[in-house]
C-alpha atoms as a PDB file:
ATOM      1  CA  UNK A   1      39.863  89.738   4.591  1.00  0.00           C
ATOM      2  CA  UNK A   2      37.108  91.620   3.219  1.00  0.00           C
ATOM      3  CA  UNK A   3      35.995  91.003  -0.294  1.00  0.00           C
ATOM      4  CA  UNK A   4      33.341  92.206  -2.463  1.00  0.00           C
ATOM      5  CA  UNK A   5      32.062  88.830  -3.609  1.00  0.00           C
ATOM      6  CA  UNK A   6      30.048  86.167  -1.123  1.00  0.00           C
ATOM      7  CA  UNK A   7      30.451  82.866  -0.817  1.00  0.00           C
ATOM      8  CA  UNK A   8      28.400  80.434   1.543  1.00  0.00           C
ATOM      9  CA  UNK A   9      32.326  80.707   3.357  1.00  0.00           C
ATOM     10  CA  UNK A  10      32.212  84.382   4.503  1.00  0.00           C
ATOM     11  CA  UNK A  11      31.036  84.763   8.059  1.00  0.00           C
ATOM     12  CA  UNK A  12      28.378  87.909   8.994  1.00  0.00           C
ATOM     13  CA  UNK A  13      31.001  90.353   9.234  1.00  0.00           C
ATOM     14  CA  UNK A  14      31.429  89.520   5.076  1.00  0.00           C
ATOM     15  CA  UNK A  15      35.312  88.240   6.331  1.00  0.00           C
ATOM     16  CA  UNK A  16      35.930  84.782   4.063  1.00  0.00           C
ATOM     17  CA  UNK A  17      36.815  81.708   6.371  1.00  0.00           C
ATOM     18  CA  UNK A  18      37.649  78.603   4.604  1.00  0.00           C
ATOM     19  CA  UNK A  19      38.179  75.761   6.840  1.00  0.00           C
ATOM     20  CA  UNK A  20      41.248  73.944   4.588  1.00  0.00           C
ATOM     21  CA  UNK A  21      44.858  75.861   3.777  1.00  0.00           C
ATOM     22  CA  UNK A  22      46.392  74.597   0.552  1.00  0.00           C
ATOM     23  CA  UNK A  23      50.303  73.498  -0.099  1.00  0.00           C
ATOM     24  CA  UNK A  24      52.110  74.207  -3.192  1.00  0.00           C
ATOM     25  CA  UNK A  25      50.660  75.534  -5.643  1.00  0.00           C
ATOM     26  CA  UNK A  26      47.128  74.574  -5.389  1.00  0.00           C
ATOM     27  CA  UNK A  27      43.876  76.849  -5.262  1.00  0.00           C
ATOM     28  CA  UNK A  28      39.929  76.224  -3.743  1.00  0.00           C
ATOM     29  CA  UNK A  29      37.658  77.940  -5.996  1.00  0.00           C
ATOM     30  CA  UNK A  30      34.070  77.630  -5.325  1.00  0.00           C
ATOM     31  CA  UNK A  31      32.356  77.662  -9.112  1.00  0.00           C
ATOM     32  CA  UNK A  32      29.772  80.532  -9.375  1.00  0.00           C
ATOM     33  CA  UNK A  33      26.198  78.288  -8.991  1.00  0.00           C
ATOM     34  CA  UNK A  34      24.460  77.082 -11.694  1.00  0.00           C
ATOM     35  CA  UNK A  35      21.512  78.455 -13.243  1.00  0.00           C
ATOM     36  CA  UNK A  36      18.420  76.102 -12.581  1.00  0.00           C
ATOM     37  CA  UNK A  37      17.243  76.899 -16.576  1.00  0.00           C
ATOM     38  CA  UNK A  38      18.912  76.859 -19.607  1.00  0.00           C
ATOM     39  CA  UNK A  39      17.869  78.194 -23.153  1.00  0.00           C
ATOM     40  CA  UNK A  40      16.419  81.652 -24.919  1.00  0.00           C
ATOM     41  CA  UNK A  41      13.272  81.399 -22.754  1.00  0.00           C
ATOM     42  CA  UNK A  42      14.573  79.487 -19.794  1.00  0.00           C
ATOM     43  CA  UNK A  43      12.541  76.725 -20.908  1.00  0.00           C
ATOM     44  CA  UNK A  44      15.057  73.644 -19.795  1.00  0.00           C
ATOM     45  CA  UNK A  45      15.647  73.007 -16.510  1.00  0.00           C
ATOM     46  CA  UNK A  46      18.505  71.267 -14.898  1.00  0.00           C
ATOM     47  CA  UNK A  47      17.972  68.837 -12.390  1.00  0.00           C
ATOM     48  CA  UNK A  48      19.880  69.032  -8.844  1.00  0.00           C
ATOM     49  CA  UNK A  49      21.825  66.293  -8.659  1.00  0.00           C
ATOM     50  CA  UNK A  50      23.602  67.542 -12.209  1.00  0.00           C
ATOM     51  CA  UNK A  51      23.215  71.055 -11.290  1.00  0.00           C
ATOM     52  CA  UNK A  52      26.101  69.676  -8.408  1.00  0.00           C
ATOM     53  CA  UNK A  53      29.119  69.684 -10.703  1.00  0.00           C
ATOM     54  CA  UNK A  54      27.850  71.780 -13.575  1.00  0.00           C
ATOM     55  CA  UNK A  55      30.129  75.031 -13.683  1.00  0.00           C
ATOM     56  CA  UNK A  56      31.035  77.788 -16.124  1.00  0.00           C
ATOM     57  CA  UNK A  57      34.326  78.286 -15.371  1.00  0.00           C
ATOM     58  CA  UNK A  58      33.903  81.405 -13.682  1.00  0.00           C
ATOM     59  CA  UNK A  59      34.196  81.265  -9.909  1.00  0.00           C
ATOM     60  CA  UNK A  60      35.817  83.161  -6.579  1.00  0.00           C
ATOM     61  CA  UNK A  61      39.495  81.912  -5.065  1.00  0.00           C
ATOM     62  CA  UNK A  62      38.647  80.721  -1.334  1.00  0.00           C
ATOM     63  CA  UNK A  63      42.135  79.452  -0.696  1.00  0.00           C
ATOM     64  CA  UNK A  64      45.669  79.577  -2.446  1.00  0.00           C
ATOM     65  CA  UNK A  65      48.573  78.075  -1.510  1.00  0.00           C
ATOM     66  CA  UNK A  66      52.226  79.558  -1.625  1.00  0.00           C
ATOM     67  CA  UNK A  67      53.872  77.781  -4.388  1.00  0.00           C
ATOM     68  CA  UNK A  68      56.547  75.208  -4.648  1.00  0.00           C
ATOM     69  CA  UNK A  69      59.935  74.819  -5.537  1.00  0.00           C
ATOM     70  CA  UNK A  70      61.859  72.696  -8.310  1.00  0.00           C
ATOM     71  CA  UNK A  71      63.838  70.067  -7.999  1.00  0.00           C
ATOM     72  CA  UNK A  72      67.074  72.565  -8.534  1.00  0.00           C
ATOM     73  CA  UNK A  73      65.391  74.174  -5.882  1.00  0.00           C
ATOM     74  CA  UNK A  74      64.134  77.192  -7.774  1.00  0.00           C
ATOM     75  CA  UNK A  75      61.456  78.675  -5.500  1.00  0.00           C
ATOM     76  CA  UNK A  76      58.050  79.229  -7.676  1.00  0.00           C
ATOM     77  CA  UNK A  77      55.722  81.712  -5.629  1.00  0.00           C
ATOM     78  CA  UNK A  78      51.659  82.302  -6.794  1.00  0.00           C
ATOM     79  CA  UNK A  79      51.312  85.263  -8.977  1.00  0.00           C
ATOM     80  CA  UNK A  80      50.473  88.373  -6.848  1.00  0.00           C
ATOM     81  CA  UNK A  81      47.382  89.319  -8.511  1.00  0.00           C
ATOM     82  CA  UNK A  82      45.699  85.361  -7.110  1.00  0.00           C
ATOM     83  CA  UNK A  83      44.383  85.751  -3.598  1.00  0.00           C
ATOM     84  CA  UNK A  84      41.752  84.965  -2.177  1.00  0.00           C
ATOM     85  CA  UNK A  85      38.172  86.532  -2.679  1.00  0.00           C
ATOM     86  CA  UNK A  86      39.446  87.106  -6.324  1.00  0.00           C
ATOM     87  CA  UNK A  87      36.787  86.238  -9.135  1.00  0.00           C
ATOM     88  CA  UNK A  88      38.507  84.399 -11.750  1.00  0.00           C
ATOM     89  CA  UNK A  89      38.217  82.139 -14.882  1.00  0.00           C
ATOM     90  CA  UNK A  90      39.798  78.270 -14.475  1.00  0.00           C
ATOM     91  CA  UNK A  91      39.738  75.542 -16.798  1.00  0.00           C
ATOM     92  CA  UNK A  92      36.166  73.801 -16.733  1.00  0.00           C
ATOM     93  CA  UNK A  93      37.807  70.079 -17.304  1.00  0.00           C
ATOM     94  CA  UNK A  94      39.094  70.222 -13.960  1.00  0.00           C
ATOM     95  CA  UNK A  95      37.836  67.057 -12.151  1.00  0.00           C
ATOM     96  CA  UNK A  96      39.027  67.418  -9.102  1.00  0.00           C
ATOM     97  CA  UNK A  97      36.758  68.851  -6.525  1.00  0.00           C
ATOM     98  CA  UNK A  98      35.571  68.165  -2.855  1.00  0.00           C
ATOM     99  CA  UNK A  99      32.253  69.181  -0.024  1.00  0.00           C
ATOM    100  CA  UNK A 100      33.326  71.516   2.015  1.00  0.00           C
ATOM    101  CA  UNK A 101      31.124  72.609   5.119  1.00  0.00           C
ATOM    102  CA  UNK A 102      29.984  76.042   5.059  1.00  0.00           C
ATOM    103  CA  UNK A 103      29.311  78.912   7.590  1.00  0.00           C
ATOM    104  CA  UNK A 104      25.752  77.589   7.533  1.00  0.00           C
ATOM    105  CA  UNK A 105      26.128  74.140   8.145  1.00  0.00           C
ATOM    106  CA  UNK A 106      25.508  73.064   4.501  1.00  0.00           C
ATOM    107  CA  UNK A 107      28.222  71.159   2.369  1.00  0.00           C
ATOM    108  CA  UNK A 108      29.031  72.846  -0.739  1.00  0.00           C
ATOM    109  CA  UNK A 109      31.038  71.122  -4.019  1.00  0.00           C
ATOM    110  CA  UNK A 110      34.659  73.489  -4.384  1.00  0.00           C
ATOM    111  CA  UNK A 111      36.944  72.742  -6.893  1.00  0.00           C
ATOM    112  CA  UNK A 112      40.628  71.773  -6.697  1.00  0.00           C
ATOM    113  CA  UNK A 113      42.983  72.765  -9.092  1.00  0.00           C
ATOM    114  CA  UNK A 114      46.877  74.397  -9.615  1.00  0.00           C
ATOM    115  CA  UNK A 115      47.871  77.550 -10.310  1.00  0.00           C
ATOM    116  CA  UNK A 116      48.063  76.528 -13.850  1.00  0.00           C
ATOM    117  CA  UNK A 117      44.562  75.782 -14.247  1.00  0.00           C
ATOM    118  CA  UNK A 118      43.883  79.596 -13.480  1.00  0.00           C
ATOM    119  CA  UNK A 119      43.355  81.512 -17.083  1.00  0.00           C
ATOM    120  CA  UNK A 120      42.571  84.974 -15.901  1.00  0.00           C
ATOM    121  CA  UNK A 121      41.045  87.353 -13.599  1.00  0.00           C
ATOM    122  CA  UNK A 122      37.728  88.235 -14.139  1.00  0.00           C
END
């Protein structure tokens, strides 16, 4: 799949490989990185080891599962419009995250959340 945004998980061809494929209803986004200053004149500046987990709440869908079904059994698929390579805008209280290897070699923080924790596409 060819997207328009990169991610340290697209290959050189610019085709998005992520190396983990989600159940139910859950969704890898990898948080757009933090800036390294803050402020009018970019006068503070964040240290690494908080720049880590420091996000906006904007970032790009790397992987999205199908979706689940009830305990009725009603079957609840992802919205259409979530794939992945899709820049969108999730809840920033999400906690959940992992290190995920990259195509060069590096470990990078993604987060982990549901479908639910997805407010819109940017």
């Amino acid at each position: 799949m060819n997207v328009k945004y990169k991610t340290p998980f697209h290959n050189k061809d610019g085709n998005l490989r992520f190396p983990y494929r989600p159940l139910r209803d859950i969704v890898f986004v990898w948080p757009d990185p933090p800036p390294e200053k803050l402020g009018r004149k970019q006068l503070i500046y964040i240290p690494e080891y908080l720049r880590k987990k420091y996000h906006d709440g904007v970032g790009i869908i790397l992987a999205i599962g199908p979706g689940f079904t009830n305990d009725k059994g009603r079957r609840y698929p992802t919205p259409s419009e979530l794939r992945a390579g899709v820049k969108v805008l999730f809840d920033k209280s999400v906690l959940w995250g992992v290190y995920v290897k990259g195509q060069d070699g590096k470990k990078y923080y993604v987060v982990l959340c549901g479908v639910a924790d997805i407010f819109g596409v940017v």
